[in-house]
Each structure stands twice: as C-alpha cells, then as structure tokens.
PDB file of N, CA and C in Angstrom:
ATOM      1  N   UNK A   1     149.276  83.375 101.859  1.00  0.00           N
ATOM      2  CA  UNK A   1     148.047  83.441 101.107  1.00  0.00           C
ATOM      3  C   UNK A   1     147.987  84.719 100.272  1.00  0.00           C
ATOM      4  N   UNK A   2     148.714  85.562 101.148  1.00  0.00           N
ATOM      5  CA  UNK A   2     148.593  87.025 100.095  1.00  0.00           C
ATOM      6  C   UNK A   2     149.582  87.024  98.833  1.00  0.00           C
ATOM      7  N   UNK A   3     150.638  86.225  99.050  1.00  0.00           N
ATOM      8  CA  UNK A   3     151.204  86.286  97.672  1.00  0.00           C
ATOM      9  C   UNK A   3     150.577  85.708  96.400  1.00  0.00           C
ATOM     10  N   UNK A   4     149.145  84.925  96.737  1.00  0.00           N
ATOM     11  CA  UNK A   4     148.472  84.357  95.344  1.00  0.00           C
ATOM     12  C   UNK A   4     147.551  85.389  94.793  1.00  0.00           C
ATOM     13  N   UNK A   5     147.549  86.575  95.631  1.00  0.00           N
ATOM     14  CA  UNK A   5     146.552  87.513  95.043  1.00  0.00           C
ATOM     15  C   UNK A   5     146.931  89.082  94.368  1.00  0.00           C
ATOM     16  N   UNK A   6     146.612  89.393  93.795  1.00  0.00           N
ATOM     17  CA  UNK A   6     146.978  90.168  92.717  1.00  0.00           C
ATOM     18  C   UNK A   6     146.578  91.551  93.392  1.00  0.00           C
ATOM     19  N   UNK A   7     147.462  92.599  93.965  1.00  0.00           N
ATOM     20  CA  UNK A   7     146.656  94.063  94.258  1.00  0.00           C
ATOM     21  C   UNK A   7     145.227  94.308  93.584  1.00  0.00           C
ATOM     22  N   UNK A   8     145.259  94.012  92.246  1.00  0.00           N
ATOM     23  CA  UNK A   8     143.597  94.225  92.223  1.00  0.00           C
ATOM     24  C   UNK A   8     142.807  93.526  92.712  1.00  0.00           C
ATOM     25  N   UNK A   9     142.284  92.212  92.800  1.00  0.00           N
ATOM     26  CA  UNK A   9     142.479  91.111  93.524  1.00  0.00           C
ATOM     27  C   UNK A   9     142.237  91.489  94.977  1.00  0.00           C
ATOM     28  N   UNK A  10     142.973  92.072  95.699  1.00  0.00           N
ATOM     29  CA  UNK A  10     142.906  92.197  97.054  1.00  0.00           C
ATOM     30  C   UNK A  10     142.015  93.739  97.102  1.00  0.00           C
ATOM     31  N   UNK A  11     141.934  94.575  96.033  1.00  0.00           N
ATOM     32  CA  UNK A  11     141.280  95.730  96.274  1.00  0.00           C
ATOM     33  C   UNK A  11     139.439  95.576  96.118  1.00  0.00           C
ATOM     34  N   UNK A  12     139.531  94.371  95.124  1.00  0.00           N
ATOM     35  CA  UNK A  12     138.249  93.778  94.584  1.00  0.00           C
ATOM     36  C   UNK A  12     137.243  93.079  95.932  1.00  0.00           C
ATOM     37  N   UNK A  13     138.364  92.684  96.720  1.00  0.00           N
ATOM     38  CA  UNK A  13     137.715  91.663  97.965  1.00  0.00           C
ATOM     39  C   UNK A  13     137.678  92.711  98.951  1.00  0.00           C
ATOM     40  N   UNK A  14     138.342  93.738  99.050  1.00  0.00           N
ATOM     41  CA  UNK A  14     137.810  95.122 100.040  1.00  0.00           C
ATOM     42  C   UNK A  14     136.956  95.638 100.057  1.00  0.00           C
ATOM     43  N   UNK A  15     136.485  96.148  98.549  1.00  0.00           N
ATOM     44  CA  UNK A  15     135.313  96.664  98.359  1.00  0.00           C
ATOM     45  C   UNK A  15     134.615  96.025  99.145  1.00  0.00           C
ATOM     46  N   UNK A  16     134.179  94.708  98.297  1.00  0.00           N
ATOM     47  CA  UNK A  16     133.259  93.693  98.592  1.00  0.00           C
ATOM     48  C   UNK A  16     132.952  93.840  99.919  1.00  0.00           C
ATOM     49  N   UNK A  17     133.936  93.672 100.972  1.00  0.00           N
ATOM     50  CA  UNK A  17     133.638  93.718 102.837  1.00  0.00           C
ATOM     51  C   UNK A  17     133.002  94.745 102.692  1.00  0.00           C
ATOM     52  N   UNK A  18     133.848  96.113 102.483  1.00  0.00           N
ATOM     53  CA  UNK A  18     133.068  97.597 102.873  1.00  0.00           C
ATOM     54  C   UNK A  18     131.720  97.721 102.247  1.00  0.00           C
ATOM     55  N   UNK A  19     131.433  96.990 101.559  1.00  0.00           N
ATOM     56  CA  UNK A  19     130.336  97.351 100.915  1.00  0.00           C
ATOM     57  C   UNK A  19     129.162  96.604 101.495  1.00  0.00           C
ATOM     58  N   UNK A  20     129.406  95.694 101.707  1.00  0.00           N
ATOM     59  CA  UNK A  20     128.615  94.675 102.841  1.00  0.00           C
ATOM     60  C   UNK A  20     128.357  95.230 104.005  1.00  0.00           C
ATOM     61  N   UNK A  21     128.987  95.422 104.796  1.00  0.00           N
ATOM     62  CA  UNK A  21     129.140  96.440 106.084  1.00  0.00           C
ATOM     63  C   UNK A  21     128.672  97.814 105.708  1.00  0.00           C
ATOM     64  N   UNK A  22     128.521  98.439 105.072  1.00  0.00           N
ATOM     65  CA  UNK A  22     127.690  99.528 104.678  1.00  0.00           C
ATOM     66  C   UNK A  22     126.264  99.532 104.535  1.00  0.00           C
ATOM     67  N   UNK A  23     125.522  98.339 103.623  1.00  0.00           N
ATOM     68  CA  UNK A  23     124.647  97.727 103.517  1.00  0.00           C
ATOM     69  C   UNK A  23     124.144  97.063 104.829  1.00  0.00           C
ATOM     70  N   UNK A  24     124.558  96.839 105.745  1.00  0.00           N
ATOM     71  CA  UNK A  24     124.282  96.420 107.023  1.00  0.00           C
ATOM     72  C   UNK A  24     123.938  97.635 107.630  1.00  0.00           C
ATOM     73  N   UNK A  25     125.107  98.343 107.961  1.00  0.00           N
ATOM     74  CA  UNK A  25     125.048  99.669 108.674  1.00  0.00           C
ATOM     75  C   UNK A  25     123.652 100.473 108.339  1.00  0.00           C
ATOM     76  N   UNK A  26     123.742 100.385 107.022  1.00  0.00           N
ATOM     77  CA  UNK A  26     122.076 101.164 106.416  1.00  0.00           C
ATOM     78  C   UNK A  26     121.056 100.460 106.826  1.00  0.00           C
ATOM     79  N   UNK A  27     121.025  98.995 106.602  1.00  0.00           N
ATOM     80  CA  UNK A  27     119.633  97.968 107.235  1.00  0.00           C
ATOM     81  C   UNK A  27     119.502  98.655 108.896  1.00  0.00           C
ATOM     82  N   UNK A  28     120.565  98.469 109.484  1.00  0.00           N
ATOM     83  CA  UNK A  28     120.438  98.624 110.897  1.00  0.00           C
ATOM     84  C   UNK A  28     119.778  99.934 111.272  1.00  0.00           C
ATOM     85  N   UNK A  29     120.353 101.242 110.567  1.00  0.00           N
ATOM     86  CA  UNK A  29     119.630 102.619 110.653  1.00  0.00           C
ATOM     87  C   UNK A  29     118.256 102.639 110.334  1.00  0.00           C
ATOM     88  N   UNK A  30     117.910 101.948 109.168  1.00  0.00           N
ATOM     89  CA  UNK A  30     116.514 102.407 108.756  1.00  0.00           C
ATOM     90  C   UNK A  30     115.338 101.568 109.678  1.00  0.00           C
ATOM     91  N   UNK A  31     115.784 100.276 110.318  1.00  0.00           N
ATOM     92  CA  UNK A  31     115.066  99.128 111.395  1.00  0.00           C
ATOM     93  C   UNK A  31     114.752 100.287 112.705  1.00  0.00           C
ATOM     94  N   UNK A  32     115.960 100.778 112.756  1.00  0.00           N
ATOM     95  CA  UNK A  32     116.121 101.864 114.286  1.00  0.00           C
ATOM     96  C   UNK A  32     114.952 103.320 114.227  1.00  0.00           C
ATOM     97  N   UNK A  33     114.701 103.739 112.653  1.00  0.00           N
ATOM     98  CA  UNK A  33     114.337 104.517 112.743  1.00  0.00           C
ATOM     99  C   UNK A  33     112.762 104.597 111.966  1.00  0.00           C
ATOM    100  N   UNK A  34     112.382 103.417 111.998  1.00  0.00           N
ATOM    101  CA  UNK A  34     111.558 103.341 111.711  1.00  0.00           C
ATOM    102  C   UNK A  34     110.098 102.887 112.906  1.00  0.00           C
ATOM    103  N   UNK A  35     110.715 103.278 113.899  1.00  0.00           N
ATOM    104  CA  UNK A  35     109.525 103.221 115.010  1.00  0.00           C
ATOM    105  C   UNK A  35     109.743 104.958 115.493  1.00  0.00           C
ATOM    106  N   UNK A  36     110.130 105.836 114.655  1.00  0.00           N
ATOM    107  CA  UNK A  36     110.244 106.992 115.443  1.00  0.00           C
ATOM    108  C   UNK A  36     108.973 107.572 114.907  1.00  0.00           C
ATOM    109  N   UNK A  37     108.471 108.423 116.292  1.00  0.00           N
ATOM    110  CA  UNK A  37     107.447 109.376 116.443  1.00  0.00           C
ATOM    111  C   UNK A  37     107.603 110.231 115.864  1.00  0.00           C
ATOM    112  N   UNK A  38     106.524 111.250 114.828  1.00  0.00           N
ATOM    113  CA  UNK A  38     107.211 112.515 114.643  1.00  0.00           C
ATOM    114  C   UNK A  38     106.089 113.359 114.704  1.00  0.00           C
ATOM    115  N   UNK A  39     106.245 114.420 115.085  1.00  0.00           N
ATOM    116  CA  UNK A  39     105.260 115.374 115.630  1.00  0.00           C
ATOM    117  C   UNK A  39     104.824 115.970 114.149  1.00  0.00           C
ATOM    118  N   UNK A  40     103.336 116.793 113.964  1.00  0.00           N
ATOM    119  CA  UNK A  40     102.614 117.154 113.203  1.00  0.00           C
ATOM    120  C   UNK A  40     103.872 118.133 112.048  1.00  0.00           C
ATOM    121  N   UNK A  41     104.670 119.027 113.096  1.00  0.00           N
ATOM    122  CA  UNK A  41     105.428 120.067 112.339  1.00  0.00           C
ATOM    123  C   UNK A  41     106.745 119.171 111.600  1.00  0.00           C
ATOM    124  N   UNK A  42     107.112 118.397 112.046  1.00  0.00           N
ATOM    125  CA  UNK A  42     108.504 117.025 112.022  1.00  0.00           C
ATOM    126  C   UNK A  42     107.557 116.304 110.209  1.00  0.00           C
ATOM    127  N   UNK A  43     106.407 115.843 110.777  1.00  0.00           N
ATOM    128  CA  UNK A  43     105.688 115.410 109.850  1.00  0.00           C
ATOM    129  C   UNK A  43     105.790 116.011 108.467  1.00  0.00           C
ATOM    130  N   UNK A  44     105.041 117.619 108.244  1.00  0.00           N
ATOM    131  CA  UNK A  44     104.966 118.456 107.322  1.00  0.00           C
ATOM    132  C   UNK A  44     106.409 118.897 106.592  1.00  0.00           C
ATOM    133  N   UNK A  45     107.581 118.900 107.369  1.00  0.00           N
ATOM    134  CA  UNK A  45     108.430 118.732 106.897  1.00  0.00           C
ATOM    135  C   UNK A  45     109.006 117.527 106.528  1.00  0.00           C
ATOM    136  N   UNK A  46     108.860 116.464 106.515  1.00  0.00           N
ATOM    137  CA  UNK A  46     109.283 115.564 105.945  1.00  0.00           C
ATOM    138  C   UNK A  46     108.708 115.080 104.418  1.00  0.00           C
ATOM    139  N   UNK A  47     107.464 115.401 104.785  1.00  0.00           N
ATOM    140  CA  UNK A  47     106.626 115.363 103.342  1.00  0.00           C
ATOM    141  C   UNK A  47     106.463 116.685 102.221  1.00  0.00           C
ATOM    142  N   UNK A  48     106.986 117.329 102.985  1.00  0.00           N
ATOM    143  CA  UNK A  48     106.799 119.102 102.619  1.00  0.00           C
ATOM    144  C   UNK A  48     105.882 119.215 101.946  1.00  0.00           C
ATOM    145  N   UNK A  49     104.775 119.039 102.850  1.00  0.00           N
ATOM    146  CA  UNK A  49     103.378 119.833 102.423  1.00  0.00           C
ATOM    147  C   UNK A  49     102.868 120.752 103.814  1.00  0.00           C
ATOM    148  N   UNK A  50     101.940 121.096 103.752  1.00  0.00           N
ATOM    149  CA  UNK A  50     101.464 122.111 104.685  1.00  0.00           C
ATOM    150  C   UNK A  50     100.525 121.550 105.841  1.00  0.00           C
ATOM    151  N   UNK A  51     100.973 121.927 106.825  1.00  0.00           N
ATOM    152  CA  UNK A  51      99.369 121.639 107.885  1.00  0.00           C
ATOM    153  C   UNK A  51      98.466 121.175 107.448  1.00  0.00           C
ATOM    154  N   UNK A  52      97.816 122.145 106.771  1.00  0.00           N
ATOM    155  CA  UNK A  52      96.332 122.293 106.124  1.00  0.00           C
ATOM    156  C   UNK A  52      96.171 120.716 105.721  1.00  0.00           C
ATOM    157  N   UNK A  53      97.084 120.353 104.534  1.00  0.00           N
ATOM    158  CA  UNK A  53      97.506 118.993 103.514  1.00  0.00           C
ATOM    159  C   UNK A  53      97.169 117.642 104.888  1.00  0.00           C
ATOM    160  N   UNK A  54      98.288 118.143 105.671  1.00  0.00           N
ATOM    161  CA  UNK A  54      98.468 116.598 106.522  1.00  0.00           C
ATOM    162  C   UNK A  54      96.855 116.710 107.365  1.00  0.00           C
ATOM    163  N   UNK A  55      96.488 117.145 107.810  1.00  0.00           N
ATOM    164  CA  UNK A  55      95.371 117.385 108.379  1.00  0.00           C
ATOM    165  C   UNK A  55      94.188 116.580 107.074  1.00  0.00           C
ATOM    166  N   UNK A  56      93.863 117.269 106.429  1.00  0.00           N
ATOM    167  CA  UNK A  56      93.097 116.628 105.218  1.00  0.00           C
ATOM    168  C   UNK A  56      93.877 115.256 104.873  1.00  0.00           C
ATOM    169  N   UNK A  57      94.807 114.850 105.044  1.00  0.00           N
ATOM    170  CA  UNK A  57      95.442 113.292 104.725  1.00  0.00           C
ATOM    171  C   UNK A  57      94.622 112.423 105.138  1.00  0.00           C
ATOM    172  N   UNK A  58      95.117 112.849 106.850  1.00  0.00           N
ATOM    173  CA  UNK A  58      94.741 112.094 108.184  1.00  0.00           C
ATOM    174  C   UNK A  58      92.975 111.748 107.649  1.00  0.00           C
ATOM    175  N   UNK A  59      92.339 112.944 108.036  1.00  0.00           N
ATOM    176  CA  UNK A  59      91.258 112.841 107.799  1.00  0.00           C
ATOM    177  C   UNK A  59      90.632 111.868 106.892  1.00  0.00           C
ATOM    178  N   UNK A  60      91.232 111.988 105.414  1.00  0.00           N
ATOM    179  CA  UNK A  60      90.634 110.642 104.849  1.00  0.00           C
ATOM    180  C   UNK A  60      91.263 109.506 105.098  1.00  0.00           C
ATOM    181  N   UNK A  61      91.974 109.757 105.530  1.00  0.00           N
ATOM    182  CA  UNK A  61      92.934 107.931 105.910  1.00  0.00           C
ATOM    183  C   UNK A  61      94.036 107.439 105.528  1.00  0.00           C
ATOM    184  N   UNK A  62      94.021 108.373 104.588  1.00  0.00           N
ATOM    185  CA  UNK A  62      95.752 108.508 103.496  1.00  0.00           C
ATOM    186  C   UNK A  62      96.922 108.195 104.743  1.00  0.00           C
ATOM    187  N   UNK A  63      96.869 108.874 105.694  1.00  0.00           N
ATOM    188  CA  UNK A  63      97.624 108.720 106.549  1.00  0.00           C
ATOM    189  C   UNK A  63      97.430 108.397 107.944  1.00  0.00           C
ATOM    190  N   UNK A  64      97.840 107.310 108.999  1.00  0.00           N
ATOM    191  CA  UNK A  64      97.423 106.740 110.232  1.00  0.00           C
ATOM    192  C   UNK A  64      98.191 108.045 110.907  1.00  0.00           C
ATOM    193  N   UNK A  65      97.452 108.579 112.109  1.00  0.00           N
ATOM    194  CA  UNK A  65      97.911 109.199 113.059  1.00  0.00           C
ATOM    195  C   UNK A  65      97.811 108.347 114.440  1.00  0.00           C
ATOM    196  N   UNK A  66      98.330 109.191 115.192  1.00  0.00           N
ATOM    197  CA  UNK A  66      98.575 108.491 116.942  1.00  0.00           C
ATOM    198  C   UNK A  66      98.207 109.601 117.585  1.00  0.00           C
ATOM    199  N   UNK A  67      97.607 109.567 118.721  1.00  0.00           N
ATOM    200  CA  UNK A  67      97.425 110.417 120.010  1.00  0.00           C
ATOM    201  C   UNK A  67      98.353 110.051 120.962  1.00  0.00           C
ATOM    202  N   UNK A  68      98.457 110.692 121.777  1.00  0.00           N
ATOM    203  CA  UNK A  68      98.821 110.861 123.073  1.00  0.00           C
ATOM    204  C   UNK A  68      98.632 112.051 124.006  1.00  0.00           C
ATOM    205  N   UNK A  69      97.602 111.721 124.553  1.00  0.00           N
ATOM    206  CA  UNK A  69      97.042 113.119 125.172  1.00  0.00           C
ATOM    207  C   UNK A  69      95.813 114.032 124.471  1.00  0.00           C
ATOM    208  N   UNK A  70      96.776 115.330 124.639  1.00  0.00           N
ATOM    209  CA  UNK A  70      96.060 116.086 123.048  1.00  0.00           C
ATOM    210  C   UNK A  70      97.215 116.285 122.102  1.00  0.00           C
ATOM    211  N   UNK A  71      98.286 115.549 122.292  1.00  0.00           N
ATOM    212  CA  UNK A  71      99.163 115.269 120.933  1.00  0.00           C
ATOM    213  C   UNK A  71      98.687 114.523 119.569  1.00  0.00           C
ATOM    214  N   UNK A  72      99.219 114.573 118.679  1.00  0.00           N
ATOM    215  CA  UNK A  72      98.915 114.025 117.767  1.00  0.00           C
ATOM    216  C   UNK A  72     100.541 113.825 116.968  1.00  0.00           C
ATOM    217  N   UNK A  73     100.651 112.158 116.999  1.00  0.00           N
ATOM    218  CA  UNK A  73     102.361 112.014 116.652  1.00  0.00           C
ATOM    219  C   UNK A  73     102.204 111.058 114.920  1.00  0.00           C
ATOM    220  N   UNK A  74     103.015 111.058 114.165  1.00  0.00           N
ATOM    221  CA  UNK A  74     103.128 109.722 113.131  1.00  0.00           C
ATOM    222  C   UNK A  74     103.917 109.169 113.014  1.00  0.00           C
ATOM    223  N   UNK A  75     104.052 108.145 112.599  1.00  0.00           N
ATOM    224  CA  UNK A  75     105.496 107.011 112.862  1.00  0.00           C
ATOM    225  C   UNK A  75     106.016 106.853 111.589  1.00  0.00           C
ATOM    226  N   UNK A  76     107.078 107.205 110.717  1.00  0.00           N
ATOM    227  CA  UNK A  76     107.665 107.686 110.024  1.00  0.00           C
ATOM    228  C   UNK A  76     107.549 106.037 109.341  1.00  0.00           C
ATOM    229  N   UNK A  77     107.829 104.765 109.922  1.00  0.00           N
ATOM    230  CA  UNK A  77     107.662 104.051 108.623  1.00  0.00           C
ATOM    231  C   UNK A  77     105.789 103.791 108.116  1.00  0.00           C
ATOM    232  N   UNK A  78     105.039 104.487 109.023  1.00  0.00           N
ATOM    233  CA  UNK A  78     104.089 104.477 108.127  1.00  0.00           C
ATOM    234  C   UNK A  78     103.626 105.595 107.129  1.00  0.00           C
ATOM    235  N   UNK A  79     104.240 106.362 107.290  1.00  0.00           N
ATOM    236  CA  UNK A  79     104.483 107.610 106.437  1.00  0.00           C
ATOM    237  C   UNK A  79     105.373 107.110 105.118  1.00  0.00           C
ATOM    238  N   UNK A  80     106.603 106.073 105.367  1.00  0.00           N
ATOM    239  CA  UNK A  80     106.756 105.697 104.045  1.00  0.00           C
ATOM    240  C   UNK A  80     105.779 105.047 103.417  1.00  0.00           C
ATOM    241  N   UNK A  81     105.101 104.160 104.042  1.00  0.00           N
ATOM    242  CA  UNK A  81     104.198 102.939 103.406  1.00  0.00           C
ATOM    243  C   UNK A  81     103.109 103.680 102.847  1.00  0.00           C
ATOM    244  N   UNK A  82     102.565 104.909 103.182  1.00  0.00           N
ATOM    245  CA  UNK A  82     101.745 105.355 102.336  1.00  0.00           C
ATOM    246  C   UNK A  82     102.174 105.879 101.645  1.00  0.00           C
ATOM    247  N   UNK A  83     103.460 106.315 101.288  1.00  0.00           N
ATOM    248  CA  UNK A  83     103.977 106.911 100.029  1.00  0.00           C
ATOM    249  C   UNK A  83     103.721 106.353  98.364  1.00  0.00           C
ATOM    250  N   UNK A  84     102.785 106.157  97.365  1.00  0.00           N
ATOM    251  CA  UNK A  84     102.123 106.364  96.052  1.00  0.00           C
ATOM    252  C   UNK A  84     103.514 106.821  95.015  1.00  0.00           C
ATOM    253  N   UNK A  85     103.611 105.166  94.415  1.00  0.00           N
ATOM    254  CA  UNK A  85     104.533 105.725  92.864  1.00  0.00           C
ATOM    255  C   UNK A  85     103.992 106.521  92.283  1.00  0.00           C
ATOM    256  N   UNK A  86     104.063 107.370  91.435  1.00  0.00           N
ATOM    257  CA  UNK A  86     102.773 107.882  90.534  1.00  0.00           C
ATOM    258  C   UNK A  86     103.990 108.146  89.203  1.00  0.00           C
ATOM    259  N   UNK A  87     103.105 107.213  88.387  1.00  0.00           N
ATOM    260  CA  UNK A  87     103.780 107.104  86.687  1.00  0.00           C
ATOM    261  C   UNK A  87     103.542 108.040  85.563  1.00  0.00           C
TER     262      UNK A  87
END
C-alpha cells in the first residue's frame, strides 16, 4: 500500500493524525480543567486585575463566586464565560 503513495503524500496524512490527536489532547485538557477551583489570589492573577477589582466584580455579579467555609473559591470556566469581546 505504501508504494502507491508519494513521500509527500505520506507526510500530508501524518500531519493530518498529529494534528487530530493534538486537537483531542487540547479538548481533553480544557474539559479537565475547567471544573478547577481557584482561590481569590489564583483568581486576580489570572485576570490580572487587583483584589479591590475582583471583589467589586463579585459584588455586582459580573462574576459567580463559591464559599466554602470562610473561603471564597471561582471556577475558572466561569471566569471564562464572563469574559466580554469588547470591539
């Protein structure tokens, strides 16, 4: 079968796998990490704004927080979902 295919041909259909399997590999990471907790300071750095900012978010609603205890955690895919194109 390999003699009907042309080295480019066979480099063209490699990609193709690796690239598929990459695209998987990424679906699978972002599914995994999108139930993670992240603490207030985890938070501010991810958005790189300040305490002060995420605090005033929360407050109006811009952003869902979680308790636990007297913790206060956010779950990083809802931190994407409130993320705003702005044109």
């Amino acid at each position: 079968m390999l003699h009907c295919i042309t080295p480019e041909e066979l480099k063209q259909i490699i990609k193709e796998v690796i690239k598929e399997e990459l695209l998987e590999v990424r679906k699978q990471l972002q599914e995994k990490d999108s139930d993670v907790l992240m603490s207030r300071q985890e938070t501010c750095e991810f958005l790189k704004i300040s305490i002060t900012t995420l605090w005033q978010w929360t407050k109006k609603g811009k952003i869902e927080s979680y308790g636990i205890g007297n913790r206060v955690y956010y779950k990083k895919e809802d931190l994407l979902k409130s993320l705003v194109l702005l044109r």
